[in-house]
PDB file of N, CA and C in Angstrom:
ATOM      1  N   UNK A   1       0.808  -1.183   0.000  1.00  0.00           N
ATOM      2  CA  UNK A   1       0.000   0.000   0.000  1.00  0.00           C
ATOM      3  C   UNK A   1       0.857   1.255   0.000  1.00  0.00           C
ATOM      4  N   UNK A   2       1.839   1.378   0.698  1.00  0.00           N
ATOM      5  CA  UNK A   2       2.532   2.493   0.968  1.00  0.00           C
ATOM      6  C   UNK A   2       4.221   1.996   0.259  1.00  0.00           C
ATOM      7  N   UNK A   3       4.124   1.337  -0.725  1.00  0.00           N
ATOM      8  CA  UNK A   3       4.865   1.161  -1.287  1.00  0.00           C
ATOM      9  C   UNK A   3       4.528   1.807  -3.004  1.00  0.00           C
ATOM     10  N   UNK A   4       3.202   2.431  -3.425  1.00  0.00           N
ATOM     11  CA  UNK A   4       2.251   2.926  -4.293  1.00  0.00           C
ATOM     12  C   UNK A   4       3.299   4.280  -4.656  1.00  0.00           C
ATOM     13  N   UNK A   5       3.563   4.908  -4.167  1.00  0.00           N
ATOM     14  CA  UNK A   5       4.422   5.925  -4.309  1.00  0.00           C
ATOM     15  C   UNK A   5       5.585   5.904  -4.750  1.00  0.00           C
ATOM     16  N   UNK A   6       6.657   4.934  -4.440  1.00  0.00           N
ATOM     17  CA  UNK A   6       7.565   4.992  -4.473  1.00  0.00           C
ATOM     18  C   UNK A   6       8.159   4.945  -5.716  1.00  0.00           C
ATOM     19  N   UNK A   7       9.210   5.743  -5.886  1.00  0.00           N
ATOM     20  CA  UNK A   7       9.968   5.701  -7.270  1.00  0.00           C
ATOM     21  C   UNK A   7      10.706   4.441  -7.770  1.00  0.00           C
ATOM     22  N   UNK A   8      10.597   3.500  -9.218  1.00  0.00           N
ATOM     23  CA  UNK A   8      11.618   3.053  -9.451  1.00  0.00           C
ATOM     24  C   UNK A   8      13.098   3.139  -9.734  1.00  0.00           C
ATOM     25  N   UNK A   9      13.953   2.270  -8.572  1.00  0.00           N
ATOM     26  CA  UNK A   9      15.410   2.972  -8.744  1.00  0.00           C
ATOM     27  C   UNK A   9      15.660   3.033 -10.536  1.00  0.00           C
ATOM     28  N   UNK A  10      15.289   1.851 -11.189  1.00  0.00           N
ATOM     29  CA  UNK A  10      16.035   1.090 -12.120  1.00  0.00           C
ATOM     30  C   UNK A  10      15.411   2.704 -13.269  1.00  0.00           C
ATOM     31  N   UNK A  11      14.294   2.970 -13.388  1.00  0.00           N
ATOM     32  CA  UNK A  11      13.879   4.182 -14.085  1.00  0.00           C
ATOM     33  C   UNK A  11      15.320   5.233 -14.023  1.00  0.00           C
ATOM     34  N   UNK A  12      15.375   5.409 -13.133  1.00  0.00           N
ATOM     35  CA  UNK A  12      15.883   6.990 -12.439  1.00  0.00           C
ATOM     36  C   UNK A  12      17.303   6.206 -13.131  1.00  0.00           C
ATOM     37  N   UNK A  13      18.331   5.443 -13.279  1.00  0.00           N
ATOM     38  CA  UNK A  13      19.148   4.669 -13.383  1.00  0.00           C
ATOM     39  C   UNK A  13      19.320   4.791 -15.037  1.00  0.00           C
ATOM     40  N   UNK A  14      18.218   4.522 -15.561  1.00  0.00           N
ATOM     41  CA  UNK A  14      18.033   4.434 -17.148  1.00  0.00           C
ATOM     42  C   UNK A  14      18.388   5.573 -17.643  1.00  0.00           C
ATOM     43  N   UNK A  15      17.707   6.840 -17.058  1.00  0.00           N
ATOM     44  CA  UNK A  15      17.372   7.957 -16.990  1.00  0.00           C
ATOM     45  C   UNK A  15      18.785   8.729 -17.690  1.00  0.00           C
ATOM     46  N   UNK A  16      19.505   8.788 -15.945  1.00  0.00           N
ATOM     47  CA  UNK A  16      21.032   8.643 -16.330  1.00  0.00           C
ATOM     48  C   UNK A  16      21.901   8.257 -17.540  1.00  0.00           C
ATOM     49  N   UNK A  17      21.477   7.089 -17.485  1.00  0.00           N
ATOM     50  CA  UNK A  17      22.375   6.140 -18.666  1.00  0.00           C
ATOM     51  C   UNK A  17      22.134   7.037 -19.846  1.00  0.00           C
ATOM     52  N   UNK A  18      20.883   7.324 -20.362  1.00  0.00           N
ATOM     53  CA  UNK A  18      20.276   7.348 -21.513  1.00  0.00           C
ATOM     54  C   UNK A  18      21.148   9.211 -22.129  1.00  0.00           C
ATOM     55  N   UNK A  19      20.979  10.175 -20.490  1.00  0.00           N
ATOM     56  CA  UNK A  19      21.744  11.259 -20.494  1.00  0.00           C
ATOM     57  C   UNK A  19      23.229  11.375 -20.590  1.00  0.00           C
ATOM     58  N   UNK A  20      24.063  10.662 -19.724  1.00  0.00           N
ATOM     59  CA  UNK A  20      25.622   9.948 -20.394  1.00  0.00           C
ATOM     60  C   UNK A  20      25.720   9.758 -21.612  1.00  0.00           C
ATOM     61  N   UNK A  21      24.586   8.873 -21.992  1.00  0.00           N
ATOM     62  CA  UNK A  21      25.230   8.503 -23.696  1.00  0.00           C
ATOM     63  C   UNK A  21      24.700   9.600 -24.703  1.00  0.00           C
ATOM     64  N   UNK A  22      23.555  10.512 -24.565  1.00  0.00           N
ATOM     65  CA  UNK A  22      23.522  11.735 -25.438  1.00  0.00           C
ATOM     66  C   UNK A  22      24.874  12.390 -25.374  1.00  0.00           C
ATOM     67  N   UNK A  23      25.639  13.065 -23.662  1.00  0.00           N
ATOM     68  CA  UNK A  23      26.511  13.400 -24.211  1.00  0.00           C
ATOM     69  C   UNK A  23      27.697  12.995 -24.281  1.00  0.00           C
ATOM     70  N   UNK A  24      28.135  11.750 -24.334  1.00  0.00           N
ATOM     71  CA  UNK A  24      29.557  11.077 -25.353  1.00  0.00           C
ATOM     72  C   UNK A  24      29.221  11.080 -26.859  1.00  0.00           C
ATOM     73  N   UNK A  25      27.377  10.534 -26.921  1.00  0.00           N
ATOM     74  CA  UNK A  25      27.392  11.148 -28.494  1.00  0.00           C
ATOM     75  C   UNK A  25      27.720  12.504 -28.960  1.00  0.00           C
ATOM     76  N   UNK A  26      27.182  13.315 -27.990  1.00  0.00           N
ATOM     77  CA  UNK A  26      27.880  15.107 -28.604  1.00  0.00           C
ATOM     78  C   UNK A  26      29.237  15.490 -28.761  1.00  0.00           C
ATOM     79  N   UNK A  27      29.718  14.605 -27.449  1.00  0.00           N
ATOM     80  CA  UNK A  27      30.900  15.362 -27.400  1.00  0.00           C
ATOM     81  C   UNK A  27      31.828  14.394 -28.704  1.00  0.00           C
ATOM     82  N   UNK A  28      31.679  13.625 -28.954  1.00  0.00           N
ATOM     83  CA  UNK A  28      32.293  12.474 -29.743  1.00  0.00           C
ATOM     84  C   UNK A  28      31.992  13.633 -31.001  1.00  0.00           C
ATOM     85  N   UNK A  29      30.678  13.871 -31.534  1.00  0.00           N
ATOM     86  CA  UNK A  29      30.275  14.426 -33.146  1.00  0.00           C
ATOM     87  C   UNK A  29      31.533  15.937 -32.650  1.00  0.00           C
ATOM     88  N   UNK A  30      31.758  16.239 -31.272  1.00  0.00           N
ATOM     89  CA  UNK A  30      32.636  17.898 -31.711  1.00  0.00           C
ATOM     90  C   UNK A  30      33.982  17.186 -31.800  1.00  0.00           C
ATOM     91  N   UNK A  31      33.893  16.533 -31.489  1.00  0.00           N
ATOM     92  CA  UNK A  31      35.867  15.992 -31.797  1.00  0.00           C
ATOM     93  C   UNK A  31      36.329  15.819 -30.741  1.00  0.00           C
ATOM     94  N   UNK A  32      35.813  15.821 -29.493  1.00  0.00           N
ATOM     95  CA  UNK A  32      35.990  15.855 -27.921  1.00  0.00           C
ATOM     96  C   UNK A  32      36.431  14.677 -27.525  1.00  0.00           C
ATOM     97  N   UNK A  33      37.316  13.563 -27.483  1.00  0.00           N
ATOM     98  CA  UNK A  33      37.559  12.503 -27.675  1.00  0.00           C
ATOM     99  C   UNK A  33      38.114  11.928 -26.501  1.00  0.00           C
ATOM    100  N   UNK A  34      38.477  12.621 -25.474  1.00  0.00           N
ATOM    101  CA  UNK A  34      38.620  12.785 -24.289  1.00  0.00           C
ATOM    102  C   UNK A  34      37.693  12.569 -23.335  1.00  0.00           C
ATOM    103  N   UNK A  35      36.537  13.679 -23.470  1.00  0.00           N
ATOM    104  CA  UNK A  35      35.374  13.701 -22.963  1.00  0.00           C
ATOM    105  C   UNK A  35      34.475  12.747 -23.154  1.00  0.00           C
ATOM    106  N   UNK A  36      34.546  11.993 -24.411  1.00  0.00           N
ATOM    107  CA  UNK A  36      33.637  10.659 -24.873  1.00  0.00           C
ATOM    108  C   UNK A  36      34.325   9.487 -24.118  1.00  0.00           C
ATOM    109  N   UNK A  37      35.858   9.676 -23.951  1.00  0.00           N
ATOM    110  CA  UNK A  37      36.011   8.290 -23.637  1.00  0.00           C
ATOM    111  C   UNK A  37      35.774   8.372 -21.799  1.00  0.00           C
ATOM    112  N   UNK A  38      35.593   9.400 -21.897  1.00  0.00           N
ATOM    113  CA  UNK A  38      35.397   9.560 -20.030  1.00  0.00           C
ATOM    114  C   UNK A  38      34.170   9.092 -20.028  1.00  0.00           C
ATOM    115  N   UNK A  39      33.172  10.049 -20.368  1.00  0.00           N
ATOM    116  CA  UNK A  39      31.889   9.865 -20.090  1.00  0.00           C
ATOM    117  C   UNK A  39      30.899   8.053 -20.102  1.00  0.00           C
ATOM    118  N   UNK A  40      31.685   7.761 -21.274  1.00  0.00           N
ATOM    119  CA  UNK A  40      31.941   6.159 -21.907  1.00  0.00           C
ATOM    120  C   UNK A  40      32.338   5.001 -20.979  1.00  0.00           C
ATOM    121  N   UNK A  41      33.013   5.515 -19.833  1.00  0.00           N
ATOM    122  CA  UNK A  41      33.799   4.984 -19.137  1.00  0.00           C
ATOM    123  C   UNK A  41      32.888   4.737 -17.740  1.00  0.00           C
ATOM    124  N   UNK A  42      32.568   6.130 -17.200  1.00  0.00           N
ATOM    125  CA  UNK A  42      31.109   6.141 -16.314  1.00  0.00           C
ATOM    126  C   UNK A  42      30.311   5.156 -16.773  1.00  0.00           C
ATOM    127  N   UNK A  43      29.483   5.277 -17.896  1.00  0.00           N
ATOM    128  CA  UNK A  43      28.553   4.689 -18.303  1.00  0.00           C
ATOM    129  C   UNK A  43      28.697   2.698 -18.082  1.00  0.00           C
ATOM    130  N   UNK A  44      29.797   2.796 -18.424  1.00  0.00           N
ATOM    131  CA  UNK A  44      30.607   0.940 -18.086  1.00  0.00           C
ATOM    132  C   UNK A  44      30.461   1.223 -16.676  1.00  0.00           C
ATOM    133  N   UNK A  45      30.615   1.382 -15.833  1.00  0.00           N
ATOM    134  CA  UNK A  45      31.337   1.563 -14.220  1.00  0.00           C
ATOM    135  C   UNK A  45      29.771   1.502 -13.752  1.00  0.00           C
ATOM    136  N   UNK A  46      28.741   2.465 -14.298  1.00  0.00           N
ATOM    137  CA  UNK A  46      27.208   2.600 -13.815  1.00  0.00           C
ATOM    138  C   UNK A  46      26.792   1.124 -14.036  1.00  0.00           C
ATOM    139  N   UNK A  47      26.487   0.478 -15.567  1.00  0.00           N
ATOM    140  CA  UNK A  47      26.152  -0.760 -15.986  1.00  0.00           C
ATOM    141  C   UNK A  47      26.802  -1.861 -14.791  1.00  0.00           C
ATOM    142  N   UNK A  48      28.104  -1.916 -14.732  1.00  0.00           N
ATOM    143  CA  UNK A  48      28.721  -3.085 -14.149  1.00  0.00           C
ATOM    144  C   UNK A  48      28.082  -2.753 -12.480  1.00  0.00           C
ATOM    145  N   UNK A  49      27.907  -1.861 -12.157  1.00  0.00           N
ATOM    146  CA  UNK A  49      27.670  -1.641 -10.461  1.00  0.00           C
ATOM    147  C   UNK A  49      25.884  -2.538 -10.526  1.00  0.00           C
ATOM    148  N   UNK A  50      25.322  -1.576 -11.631  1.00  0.00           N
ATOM    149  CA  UNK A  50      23.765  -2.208 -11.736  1.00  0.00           C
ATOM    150  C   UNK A  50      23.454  -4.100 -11.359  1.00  0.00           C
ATOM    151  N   UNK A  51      24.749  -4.106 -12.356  1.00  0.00           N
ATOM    152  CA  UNK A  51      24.685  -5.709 -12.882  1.00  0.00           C
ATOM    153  C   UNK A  51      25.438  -6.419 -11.137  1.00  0.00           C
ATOM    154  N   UNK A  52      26.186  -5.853 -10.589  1.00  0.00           N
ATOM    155  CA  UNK A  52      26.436  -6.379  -9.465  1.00  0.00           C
ATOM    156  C   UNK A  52      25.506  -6.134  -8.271  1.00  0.00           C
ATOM    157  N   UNK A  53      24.910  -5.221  -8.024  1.00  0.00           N
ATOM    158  CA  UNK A  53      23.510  -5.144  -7.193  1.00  0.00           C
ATOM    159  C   UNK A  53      22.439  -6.539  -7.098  1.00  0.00           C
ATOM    160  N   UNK A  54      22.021  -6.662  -8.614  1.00  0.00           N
ATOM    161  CA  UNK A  54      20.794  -7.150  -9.065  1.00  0.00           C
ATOM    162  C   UNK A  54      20.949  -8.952  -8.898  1.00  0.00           C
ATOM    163  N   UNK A  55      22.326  -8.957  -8.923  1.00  0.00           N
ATOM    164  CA  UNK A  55      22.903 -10.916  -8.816  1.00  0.00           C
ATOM    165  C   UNK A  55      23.984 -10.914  -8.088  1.00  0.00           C
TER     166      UNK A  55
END
């Protein structure tokens, strides 16, 4: 009942992901190649933490 409210983590999680990879795609199309492989890098580190939570 009072669980009706509550936010899904895994949403809010996606959310993220989905914002990371817009910008490694931007920064990748300006030539930023630095910034893509960083951001790229988060995005692995977020996935692998997810994937270790869940199993």
């Amino acid at each position: 009942m009072f669980g009706l409210f509550k936010r899904d983590p895994k949403k809010k999680l996606q959310q993220a992901y989905e914002r990371k990879l817009q910008a490694a795609m931007e920064a990748s199309r300006n030539g930023d190649m630095r910034a893509n492989a960083t951001l790229t890098e988060e995005i692995l580190a977020d996935i692998n933490r997810l994937k270790a939570q869940e199993g």
